[in-house]
N, C-alpha and C. Protein backbone atom coordinates (compact mmCIF):
# COMPACT_ATOMS: atom_id res chain seq x y z
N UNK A 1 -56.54 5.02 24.73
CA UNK A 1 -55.53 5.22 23.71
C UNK A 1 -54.93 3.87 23.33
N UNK A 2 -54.43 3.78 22.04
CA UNK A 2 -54.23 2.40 21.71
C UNK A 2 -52.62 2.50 21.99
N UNK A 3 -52.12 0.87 21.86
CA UNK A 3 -51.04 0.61 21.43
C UNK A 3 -50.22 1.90 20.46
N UNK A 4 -50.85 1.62 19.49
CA UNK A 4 -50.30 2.27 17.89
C UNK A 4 -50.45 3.94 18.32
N UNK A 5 -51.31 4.52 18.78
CA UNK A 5 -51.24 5.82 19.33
C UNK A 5 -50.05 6.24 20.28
N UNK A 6 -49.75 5.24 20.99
CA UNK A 6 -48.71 5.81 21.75
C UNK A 6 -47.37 4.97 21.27
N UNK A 7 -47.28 4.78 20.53
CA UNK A 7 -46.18 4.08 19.67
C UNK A 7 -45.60 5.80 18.62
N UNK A 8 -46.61 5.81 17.99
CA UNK A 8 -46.77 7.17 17.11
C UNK A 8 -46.63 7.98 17.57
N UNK A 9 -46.75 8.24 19.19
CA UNK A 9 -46.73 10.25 20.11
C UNK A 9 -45.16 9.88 20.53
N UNK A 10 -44.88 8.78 20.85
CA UNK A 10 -43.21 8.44 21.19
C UNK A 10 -42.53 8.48 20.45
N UNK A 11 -42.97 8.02 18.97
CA UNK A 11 -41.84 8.17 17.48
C UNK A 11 -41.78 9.42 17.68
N UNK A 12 -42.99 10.34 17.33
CA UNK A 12 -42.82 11.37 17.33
C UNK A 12 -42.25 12.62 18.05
N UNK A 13 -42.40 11.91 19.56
CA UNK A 13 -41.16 12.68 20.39
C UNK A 13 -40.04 12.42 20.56
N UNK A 14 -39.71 11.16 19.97
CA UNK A 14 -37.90 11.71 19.56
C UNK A 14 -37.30 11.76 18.56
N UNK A 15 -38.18 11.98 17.40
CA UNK A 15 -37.72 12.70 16.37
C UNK A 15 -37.41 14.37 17.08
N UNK A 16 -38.53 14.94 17.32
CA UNK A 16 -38.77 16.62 17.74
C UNK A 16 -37.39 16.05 18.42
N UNK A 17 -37.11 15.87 19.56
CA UNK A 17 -36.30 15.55 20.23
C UNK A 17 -35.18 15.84 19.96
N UNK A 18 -34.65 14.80 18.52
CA UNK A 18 -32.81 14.62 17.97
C UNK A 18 -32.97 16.06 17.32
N UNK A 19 -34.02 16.47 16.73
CA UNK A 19 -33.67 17.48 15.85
C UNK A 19 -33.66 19.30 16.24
N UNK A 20 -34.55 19.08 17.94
CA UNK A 20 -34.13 20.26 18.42
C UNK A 20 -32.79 19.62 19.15
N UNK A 21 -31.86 18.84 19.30
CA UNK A 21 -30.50 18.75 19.77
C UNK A 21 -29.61 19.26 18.54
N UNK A 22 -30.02 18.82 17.56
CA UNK A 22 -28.93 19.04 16.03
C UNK A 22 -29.70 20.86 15.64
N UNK A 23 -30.26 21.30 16.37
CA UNK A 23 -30.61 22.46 15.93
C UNK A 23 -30.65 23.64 17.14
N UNK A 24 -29.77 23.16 18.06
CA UNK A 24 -29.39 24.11 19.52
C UNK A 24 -28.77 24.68 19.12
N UNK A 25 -28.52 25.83 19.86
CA UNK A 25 -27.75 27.58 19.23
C UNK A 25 -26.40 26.83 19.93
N UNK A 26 -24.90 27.25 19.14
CA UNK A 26 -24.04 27.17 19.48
C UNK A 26 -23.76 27.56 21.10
N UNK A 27 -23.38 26.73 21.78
CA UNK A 27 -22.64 27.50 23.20
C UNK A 27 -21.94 28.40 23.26
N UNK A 28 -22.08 28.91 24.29
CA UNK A 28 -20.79 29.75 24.21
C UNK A 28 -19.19 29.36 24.87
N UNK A 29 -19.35 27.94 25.54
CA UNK A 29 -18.18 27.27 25.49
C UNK A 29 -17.80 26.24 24.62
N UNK A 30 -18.23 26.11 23.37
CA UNK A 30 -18.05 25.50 22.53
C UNK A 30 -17.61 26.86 21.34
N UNK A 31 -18.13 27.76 21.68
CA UNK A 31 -17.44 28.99 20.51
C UNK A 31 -16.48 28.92 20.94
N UNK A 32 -15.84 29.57 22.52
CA UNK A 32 -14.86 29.55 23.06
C UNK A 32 -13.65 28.52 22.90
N UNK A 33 -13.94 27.25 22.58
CA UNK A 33 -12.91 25.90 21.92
C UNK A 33 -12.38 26.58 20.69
N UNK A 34 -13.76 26.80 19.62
CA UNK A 34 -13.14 26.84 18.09
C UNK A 34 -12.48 27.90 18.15
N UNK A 35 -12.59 29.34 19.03
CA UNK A 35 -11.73 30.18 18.67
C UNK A 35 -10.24 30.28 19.60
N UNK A 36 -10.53 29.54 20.66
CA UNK A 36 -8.97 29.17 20.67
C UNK A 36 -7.63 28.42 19.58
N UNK A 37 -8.76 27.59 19.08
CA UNK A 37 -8.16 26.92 18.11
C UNK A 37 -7.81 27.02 16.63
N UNK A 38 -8.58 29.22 16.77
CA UNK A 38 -8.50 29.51 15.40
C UNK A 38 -9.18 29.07 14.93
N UNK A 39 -10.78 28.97 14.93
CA UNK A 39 -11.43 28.65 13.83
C UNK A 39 -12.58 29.20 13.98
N UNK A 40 -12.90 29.96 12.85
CA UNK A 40 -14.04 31.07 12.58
C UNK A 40 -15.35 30.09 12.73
N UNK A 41 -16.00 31.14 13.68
CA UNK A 41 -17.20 30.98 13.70
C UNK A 41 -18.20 31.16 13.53
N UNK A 42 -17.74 32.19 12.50
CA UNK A 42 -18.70 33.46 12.11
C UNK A 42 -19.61 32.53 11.17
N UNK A 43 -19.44 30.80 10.27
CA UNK A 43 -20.63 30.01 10.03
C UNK A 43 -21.22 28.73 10.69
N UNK A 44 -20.28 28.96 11.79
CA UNK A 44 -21.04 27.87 12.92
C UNK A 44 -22.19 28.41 13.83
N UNK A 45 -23.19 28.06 13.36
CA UNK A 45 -24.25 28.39 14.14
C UNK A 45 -24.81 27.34 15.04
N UNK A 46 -24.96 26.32 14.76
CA UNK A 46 -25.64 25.33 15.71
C UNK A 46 -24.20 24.50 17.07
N UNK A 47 -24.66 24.03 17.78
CA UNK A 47 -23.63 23.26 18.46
C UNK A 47 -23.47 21.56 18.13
N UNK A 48 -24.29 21.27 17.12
CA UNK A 48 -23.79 20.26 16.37
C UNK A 48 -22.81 20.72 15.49
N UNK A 49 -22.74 21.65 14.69
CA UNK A 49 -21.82 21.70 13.58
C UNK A 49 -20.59 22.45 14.27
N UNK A 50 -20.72 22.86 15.91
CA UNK A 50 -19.50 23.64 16.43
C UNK A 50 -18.67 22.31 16.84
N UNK A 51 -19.41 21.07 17.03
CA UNK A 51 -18.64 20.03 17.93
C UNK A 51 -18.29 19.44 16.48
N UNK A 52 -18.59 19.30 15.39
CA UNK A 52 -18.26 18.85 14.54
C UNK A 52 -17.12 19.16 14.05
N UNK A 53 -16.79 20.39 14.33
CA UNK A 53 -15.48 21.77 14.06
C UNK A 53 -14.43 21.42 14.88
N UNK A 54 -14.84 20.93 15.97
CA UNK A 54 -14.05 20.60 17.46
C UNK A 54 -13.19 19.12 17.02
N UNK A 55 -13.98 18.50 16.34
CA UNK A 55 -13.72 17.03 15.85
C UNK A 55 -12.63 16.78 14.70
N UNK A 56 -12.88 17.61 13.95
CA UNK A 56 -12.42 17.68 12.56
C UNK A 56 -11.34 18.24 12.88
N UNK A 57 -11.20 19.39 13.79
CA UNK A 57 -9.37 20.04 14.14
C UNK A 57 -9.25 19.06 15.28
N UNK A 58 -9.41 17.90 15.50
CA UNK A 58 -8.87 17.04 16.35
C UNK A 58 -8.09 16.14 16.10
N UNK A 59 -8.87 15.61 14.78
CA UNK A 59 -8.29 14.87 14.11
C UNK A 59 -6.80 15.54 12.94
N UNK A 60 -7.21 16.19 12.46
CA UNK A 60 -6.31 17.25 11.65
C UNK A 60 -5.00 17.57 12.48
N UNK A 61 -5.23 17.60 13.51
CA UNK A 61 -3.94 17.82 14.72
C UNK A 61 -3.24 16.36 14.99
N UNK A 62 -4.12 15.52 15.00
CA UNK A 62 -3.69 13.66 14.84
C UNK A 62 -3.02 13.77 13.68
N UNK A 63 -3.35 14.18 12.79
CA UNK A 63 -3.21 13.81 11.35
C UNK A 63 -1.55 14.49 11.29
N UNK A 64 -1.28 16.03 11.94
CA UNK A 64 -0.52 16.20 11.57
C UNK A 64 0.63 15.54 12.66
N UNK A 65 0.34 15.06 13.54
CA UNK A 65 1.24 14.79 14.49
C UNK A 65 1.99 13.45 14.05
N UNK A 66 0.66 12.68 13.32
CA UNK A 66 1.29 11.92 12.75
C UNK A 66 2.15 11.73 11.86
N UNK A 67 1.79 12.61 10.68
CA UNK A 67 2.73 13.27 9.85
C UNK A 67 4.38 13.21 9.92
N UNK A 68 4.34 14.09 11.23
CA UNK A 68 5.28 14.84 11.82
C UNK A 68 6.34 13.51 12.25
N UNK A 69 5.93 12.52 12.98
CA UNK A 69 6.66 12.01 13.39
C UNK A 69 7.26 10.46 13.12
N UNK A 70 6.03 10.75 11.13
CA UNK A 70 6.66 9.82 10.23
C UNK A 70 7.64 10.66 8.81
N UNK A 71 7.91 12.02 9.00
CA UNK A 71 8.27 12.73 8.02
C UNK A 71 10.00 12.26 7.74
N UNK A 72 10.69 11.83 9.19
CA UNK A 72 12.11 11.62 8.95
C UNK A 72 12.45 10.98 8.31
N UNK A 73 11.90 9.51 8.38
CA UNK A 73 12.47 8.41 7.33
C UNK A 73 11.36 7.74 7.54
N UNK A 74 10.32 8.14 6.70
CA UNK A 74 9.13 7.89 5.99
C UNK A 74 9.12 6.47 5.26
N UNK A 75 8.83 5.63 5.64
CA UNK A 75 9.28 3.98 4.23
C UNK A 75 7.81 4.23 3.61
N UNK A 76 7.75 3.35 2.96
CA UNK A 76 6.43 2.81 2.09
C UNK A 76 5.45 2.19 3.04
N UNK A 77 6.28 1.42 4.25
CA UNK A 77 5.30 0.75 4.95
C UNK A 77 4.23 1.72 6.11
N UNK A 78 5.34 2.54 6.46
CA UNK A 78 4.63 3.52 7.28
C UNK A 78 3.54 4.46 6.77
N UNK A 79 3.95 4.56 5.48
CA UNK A 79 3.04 5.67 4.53
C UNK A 79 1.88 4.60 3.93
N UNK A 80 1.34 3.61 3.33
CA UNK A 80 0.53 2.24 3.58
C UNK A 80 -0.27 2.59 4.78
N UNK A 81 0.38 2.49 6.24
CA UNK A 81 -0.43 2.24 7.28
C UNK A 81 -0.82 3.55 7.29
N UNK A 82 -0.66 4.71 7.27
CA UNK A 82 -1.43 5.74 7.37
C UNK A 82 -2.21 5.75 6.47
N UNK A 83 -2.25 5.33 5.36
CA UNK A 83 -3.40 5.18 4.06
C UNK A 83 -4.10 4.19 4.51
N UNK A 84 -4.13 3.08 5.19
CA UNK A 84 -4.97 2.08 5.56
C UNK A 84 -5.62 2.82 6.49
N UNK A 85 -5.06 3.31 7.69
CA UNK A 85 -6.12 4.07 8.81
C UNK A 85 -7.16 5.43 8.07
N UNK A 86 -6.50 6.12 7.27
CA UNK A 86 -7.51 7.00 6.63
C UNK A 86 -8.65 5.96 5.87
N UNK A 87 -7.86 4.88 5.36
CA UNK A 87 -9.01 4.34 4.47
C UNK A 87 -10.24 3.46 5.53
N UNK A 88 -9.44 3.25 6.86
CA UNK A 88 -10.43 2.79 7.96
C UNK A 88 -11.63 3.61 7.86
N UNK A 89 -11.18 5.02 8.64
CA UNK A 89 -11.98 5.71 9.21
C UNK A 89 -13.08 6.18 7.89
N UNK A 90 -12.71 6.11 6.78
CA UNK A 90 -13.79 6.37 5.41
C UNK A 90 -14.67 5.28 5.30
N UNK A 91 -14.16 3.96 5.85
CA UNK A 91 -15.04 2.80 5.67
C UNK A 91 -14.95 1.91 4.20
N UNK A 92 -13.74 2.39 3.94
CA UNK A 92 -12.59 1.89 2.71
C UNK A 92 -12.29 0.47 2.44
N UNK A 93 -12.63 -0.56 2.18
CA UNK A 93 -12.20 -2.00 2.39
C UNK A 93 -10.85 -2.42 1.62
N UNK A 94 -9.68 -2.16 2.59
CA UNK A 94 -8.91 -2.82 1.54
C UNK A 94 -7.73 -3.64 1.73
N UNK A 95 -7.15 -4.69 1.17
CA UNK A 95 -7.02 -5.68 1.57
C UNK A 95 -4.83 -5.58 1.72
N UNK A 96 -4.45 -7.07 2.33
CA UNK A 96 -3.06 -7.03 2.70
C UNK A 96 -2.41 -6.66 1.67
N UNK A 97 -3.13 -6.88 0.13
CA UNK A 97 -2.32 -7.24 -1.06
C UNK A 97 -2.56 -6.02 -1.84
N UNK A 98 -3.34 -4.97 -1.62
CA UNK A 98 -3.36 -3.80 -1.95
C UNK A 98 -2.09 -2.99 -2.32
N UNK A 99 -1.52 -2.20 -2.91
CA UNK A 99 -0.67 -0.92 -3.51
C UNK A 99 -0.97 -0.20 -2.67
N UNK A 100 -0.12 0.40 -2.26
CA UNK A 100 -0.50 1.94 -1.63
C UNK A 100 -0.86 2.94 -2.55
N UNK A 101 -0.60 2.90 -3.66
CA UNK A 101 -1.16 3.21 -4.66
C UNK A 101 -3.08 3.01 -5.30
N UNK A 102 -3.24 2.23 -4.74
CA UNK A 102 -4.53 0.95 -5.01
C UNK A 102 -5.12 1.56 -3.93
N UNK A 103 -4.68 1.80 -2.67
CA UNK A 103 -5.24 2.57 -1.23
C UNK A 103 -5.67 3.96 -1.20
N UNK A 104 -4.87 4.53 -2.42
CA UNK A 104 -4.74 6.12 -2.32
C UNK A 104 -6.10 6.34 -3.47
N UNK A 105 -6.04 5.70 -4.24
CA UNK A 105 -6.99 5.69 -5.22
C UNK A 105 -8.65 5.17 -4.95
N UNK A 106 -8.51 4.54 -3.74
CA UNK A 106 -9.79 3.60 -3.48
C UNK A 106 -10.10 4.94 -2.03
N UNK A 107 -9.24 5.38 -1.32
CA UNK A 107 -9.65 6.91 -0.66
C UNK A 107 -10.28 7.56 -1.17
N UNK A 108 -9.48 7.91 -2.73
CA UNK A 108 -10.10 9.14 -3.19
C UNK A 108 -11.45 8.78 -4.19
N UNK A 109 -11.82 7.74 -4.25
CA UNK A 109 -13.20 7.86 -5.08
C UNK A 109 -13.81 7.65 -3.82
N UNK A 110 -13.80 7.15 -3.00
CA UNK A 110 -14.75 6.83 -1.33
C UNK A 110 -14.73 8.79 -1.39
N UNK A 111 -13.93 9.52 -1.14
CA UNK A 111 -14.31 11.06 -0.53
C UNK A 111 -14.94 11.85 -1.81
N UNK A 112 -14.77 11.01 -3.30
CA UNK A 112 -15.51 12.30 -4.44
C UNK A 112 -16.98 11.43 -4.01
N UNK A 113 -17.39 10.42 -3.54
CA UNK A 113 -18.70 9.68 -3.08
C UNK A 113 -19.25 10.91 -2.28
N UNK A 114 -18.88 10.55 -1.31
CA UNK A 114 -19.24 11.38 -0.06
C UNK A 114 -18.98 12.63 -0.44
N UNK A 115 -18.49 13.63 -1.25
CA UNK A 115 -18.88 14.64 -1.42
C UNK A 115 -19.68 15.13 -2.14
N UNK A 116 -20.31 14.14 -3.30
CA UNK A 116 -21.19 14.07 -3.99
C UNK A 116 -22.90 13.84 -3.25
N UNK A 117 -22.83 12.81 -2.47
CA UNK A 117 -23.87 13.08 -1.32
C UNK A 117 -24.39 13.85 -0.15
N UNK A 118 -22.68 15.03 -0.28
CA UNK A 118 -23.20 15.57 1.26
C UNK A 118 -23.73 16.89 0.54
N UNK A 119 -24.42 17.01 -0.51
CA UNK A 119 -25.24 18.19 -0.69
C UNK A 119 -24.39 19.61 -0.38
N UNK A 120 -25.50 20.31 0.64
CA UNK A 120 -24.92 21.57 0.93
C UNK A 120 -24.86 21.16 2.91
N UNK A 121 -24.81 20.03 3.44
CA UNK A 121 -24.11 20.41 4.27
C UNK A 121 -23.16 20.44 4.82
N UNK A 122 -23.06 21.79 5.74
CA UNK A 122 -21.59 22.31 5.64
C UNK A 122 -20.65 21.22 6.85
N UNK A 123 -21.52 20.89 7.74
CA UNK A 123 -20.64 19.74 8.78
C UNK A 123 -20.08 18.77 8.03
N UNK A 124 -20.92 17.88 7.35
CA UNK A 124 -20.47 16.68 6.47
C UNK A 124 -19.24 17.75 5.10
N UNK A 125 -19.25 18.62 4.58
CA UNK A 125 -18.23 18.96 3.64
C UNK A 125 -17.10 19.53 4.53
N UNK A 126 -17.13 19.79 5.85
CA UNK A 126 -16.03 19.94 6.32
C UNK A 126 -15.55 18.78 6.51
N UNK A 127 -16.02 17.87 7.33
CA UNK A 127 -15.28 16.58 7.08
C UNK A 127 -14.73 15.68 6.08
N UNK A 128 -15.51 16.01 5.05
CA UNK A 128 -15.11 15.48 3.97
C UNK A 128 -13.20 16.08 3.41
N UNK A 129 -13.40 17.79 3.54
CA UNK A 129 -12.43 18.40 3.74
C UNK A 129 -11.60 18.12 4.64
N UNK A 130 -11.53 17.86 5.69
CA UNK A 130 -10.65 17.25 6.25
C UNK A 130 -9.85 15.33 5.96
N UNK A 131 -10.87 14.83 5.34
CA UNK A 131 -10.38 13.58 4.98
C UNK A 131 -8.94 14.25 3.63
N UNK A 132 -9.85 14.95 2.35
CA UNK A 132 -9.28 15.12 1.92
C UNK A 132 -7.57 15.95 1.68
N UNK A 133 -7.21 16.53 2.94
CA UNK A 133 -6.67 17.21 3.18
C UNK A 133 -5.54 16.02 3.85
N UNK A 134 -6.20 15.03 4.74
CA UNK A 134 -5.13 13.97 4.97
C UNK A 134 -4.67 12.95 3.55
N UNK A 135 -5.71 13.38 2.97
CA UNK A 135 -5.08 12.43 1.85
C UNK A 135 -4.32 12.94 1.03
N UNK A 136 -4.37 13.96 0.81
CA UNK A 136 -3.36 14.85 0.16
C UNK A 136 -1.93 15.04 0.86
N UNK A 137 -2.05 14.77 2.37
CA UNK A 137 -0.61 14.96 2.71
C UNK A 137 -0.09 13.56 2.96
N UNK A 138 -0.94 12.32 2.69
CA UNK A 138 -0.13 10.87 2.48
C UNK A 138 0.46 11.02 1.34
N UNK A 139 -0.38 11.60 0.29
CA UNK A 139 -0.44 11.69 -1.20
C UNK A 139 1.36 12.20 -1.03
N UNK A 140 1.40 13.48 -0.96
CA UNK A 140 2.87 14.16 -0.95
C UNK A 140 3.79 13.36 -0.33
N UNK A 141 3.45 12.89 0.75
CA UNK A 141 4.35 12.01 1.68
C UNK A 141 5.14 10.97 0.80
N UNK A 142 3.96 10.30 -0.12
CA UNK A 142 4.02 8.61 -0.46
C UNK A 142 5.11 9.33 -2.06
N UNK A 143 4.59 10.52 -2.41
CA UNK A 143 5.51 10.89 -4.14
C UNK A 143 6.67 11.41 -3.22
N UNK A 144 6.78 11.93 -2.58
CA UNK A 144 8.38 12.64 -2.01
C UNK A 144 9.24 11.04 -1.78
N UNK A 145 8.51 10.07 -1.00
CA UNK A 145 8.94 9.07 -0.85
C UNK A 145 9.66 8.40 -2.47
N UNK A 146 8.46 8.62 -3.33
CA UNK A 146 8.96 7.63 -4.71
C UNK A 146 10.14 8.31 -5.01
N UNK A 147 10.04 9.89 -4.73
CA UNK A 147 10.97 10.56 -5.77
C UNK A 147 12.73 10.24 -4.95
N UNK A 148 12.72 10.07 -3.57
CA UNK A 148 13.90 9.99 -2.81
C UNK A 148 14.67 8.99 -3.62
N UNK A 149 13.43 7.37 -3.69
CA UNK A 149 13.85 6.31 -3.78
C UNK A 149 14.46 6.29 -5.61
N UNK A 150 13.80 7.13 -6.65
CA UNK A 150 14.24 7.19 -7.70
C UNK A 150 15.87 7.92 -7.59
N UNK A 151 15.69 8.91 -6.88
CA UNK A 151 17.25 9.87 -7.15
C UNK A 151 18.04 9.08 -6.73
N UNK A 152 18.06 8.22 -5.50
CA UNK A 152 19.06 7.48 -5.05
C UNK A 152 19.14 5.60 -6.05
N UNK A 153 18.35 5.43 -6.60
CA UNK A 153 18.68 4.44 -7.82
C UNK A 153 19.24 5.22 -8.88
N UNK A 154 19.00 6.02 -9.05
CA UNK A 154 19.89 6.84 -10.12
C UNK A 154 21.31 7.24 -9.86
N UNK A 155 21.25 7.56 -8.47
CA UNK A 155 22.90 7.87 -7.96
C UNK A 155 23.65 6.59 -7.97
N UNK A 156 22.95 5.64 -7.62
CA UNK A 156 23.44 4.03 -7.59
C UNK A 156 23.97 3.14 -8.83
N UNK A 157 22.88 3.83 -10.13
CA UNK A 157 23.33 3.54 -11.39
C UNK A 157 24.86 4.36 -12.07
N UNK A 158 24.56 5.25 -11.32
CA UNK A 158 25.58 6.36 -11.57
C UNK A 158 26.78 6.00 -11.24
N UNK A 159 27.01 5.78 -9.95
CA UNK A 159 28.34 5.22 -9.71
C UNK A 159 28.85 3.59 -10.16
N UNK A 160 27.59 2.96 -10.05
CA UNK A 160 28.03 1.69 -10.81
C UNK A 160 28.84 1.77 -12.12
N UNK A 161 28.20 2.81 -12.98
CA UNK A 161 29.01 3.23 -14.44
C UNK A 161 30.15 3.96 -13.88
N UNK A 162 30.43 4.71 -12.77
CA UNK A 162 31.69 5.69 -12.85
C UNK A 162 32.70 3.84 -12.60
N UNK A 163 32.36 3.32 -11.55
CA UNK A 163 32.87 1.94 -11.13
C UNK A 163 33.65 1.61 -12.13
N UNK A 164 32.83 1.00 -13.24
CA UNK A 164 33.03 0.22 -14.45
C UNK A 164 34.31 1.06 -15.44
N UNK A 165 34.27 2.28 -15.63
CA UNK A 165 34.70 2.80 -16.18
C UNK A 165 36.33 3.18 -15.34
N UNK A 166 36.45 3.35 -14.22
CA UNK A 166 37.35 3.59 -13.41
C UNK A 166 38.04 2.08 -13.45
N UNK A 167 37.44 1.06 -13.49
CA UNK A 167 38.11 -0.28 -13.13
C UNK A 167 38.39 -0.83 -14.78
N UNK A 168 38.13 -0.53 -15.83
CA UNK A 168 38.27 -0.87 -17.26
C UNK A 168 37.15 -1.93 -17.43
N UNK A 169 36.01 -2.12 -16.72
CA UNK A 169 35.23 -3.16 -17.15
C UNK A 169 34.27 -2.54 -18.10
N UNK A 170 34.17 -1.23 -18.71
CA UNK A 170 33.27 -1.09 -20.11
C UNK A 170 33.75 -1.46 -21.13
């Protein structure tokens, strides 16, 4: 047998290989995770796409914890660094001098990419769903933020004029 023959029976056994691993019947302690965690399994069939399920509410639980314990007094800077780490983990390049605005926008064409490539599968569109789902709650985070910072320049303009008017300087 040559070189190239057994080069070719070895490619070929770990291809068969990865793809009966990505094509193993779900466990049944890996069902047992997603439905503790509330999550139907009735279209997880393989135990790649159950650990994928496992992953995605892992992060989603990060996501909200994080959330959670930037929701009090939320700045721009904190809401930025959570748009920079989402834009990490997408593989997002973006730089010190960026907008968080410029961040939120450079997310969301990176996830209409990737959802445009992930076809019909359902592991890769859950994740994708899950990106998008964090970006949507920076998204709310970062406008609740603008809108605080507008009402209270407006209250600020507001009393500056009651000021003026109370002291005779109009």
């Amino acid at each position: 047998m040559s070189n190239d023959s057994i080069s070719s029976i070895s490619s070929t056994s770990s291809v068969s290989n990865s793809s009966s691993t990505s094509s193993t019947k779900l466990t049944a302690a890996t069902k047992a995770q997603l439905e503790a965690l509330g999550i139907d399994t009735t279209n997880i069939t393989t135990e790649a796409q159950g650990q994928a399920a496992l992953k995605a509410a892992q992060l989603k639980q990060e996501a909200q914890q994080a959330a959670k314990s930037a929701k009090g007094n939320a700045s721009e800077d904190s809401i930025k660094l959570e748009a920079k780490s989402l834009a990490s983990q997408l593989g997002v390049s973006v730089s010190d001098s960026d907008t968080t605005d410029a961040i939120l926008s450079k997310i969301s064409s990176k996830i209409s990419e990737l959802r445009a490539s992930a076809g019909d599968d359902k592991v890769k569109l859950a994740e994708i769903d899950m990106y998008e789902k964090q970006l949507e709650s920076i998204s709310t985070e970062y406008s609740s933020m603008q809108s605080s910072q507008q009402q209270l320049s407006s209250n600020m303009n507001n009393l500056a004029s009651a000021n003026k008017i109370y002291h005779n300087l109009d």
